[in-house]
C-alpha atoms as a PDB file:
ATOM      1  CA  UNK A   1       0.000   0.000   0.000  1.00  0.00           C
ATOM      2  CA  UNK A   2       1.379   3.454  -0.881  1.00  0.00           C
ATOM      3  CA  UNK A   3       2.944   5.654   1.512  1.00  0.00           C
ATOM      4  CA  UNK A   4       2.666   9.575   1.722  1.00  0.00           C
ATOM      5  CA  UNK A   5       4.767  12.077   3.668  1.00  0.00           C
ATOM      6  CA  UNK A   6       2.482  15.080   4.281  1.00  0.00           C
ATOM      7  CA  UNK A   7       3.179  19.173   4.875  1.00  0.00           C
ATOM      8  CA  UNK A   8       1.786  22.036   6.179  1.00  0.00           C
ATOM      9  CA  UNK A   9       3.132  25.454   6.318  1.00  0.00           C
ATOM     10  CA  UNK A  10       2.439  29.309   6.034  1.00  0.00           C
ATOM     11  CA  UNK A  11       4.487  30.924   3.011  1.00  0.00           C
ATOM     12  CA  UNK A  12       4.173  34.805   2.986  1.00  0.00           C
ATOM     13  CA  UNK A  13       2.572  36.119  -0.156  1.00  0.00           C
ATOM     14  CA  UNK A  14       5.649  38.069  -0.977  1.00  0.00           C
ATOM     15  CA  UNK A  15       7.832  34.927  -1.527  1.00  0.00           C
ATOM     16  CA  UNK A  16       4.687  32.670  -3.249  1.00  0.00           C
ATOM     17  CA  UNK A  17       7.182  32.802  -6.835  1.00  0.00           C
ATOM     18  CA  UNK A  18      10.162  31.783  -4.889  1.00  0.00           C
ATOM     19  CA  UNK A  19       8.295  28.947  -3.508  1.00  0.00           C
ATOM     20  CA  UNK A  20       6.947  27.867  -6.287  1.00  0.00           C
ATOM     21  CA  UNK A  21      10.797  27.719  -7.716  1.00  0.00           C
ATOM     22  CA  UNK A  22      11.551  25.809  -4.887  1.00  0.00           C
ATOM     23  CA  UNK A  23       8.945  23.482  -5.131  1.00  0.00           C
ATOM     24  CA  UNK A  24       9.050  22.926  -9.128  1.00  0.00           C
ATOM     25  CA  UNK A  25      13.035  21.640  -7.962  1.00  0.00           C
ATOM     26  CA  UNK A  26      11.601  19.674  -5.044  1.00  0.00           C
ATOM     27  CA  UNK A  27       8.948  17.877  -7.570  1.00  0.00           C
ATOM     28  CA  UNK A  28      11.691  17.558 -10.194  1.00  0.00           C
ATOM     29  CA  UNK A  29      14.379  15.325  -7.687  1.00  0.00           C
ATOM     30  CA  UNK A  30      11.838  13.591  -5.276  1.00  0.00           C
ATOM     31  CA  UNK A  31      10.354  11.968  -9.027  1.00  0.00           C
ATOM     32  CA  UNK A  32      13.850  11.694 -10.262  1.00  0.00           C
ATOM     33  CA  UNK A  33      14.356   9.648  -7.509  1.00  0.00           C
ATOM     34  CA  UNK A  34      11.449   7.109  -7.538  1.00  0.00           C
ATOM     35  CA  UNK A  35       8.669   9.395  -6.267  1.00  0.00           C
ATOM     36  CA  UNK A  36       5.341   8.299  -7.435  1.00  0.00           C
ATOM     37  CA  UNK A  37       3.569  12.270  -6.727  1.00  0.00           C
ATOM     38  CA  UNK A  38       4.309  14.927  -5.429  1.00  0.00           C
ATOM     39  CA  UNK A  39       1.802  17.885  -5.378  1.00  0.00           C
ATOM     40  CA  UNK A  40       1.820  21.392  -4.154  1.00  0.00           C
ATOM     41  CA  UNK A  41      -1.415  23.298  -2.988  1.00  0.00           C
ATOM     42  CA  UNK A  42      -1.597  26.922  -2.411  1.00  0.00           C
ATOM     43  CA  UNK A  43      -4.730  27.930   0.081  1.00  0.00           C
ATOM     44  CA  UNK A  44      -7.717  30.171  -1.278  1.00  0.00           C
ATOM     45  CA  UNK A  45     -10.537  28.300   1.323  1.00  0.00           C
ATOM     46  CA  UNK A  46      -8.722  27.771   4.764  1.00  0.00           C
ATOM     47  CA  UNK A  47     -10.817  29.807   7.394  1.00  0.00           C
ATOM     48  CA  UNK A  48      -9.064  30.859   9.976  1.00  0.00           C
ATOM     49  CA  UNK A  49     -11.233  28.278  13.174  1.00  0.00           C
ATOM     50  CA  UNK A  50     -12.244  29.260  16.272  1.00  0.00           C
ATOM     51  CA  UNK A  51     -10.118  26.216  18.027  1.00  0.00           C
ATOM     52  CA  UNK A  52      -8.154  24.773  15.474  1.00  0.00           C
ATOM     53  CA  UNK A  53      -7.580  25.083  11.394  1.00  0.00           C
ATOM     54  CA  UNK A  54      -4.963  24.855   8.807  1.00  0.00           C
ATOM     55  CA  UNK A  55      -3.883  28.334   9.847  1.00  0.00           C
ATOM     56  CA  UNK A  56      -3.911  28.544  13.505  1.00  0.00           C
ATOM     57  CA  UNK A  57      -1.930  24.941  13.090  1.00  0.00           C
ATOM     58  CA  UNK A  58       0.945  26.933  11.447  1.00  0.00           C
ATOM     59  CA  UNK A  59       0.012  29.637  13.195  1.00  0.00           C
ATOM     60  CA  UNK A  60      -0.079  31.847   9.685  1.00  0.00           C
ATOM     61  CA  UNK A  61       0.295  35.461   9.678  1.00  0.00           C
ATOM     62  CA  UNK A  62      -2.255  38.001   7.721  1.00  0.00           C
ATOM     63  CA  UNK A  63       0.230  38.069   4.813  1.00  0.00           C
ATOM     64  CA  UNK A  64       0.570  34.861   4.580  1.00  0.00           C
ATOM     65  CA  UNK A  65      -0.881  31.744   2.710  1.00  0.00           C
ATOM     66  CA  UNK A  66      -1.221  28.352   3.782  1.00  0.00           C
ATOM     67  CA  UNK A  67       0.709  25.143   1.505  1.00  0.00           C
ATOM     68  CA  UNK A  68      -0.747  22.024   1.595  1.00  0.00           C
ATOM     69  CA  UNK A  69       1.463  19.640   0.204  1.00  0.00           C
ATOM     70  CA  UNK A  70       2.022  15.566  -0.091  1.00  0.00           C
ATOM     71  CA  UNK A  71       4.247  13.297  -1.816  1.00  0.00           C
ATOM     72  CA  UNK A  72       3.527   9.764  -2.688  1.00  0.00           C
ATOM     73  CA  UNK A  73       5.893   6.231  -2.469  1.00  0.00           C
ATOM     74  CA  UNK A  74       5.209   2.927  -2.959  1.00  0.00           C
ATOM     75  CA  UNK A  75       5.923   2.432   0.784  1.00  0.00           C
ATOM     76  CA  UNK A  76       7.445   3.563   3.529  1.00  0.00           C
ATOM     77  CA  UNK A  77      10.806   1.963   3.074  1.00  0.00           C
ATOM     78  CA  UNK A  78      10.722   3.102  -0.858  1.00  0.00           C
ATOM     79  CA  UNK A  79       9.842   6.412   0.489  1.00  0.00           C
ATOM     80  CA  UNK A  80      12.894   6.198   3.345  1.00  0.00           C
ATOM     81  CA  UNK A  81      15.466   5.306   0.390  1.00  0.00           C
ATOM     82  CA  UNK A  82      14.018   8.053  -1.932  1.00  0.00           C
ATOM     83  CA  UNK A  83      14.365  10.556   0.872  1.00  0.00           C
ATOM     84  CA  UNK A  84      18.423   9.616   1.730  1.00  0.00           C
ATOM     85  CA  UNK A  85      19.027  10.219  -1.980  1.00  0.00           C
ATOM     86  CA  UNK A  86      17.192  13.526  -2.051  1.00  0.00           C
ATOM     87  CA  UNK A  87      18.897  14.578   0.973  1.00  0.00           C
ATOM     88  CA  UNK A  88      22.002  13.768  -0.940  1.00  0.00           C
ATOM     89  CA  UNK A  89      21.421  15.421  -4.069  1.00  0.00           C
ATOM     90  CA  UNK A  90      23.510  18.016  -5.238  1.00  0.00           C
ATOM     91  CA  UNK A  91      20.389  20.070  -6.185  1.00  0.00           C
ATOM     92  CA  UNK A  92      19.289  19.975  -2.643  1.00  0.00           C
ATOM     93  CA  UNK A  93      22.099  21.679  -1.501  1.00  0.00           C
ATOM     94  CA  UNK A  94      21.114  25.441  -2.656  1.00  0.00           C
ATOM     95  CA  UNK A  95      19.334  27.997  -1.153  1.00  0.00           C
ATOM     96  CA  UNK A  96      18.539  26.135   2.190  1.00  0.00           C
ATOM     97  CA  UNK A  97      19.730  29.647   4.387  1.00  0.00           C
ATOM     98  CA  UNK A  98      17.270  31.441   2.117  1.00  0.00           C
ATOM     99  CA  UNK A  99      14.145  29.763   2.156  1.00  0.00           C
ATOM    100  CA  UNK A 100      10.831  31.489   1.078  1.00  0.00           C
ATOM    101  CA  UNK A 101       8.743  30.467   4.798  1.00  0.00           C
ATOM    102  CA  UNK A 102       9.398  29.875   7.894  1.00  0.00           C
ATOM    103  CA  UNK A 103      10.890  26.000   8.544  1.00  0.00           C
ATOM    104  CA  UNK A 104       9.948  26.128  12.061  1.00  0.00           C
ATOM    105  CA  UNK A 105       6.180  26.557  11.960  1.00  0.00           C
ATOM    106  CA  UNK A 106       5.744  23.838   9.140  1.00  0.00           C
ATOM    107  CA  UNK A 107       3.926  20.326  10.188  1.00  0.00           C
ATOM    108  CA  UNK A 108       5.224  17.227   8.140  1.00  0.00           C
ATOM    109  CA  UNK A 109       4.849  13.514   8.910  1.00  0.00           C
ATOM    110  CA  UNK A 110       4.652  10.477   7.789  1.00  0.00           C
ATOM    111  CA  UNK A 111       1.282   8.379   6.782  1.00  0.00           C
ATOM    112  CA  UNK A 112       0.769   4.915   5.392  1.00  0.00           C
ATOM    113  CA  UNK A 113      -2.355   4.685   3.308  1.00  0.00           C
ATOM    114  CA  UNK A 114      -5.345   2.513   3.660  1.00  0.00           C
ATOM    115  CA  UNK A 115      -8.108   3.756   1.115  1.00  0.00           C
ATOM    116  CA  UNK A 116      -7.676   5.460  -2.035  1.00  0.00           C
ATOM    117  CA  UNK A 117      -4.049   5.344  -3.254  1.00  0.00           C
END
């Protein structure tokens, strides 16, 4: 059954182009390297909730957008080799001191699937 690492995070709408850059290279070496998907989503219907909501969770500023991203492996040890290669990749290497959000605020995790994928 097919494995997905999941992300959440708050990219201000200033830097949307650069993180869409960033994200075009991300989709471009996690497939290179045996990724099955990997999608980006940029926020236009993410209320802000009274106790808990996309925003609040990465606790997104007014000038700031809310990513919903996922990438998909044929499991989680496929996904675990993919990800030491990608870590290893020479095209990984740039721009990590200049990245377009905030690292600290984003949510990411692992999930194995059971319906659907």
């Amino acid at each position: 059954m097919a494995y997905v690492d999941g992300f959440i995070l708050a990219v201000p709408k200033d830097n949307i182009e650069a993180y869409k850059k960033m994200a075009r290279l991300g989709e471009e070496v996690w497939k290179a390297h045996g990724a099955l998907a990997y999608v980006e989503c940029i926020g236009d219907d993410v209320p802000y909730g009274e106790v808990t909501s996309f925003p609040r969770a990465v606790q997104a500023k007014e000038d700031e957008v809310v990513i919903f991203s996922w990438i998909v492996y044929e499991s989680r040890e496929q996904r675990d080799t993919i990800n030491a290669k990608v870590m290893a990749d020479p095209r990984m290497n740039a721009g990590w001191e200049s990245m377009p959000f905030d690292g600290k605020r984003m949510i990411f995790g692992g999930f194995q699937s059971f319906l659907g994928l």
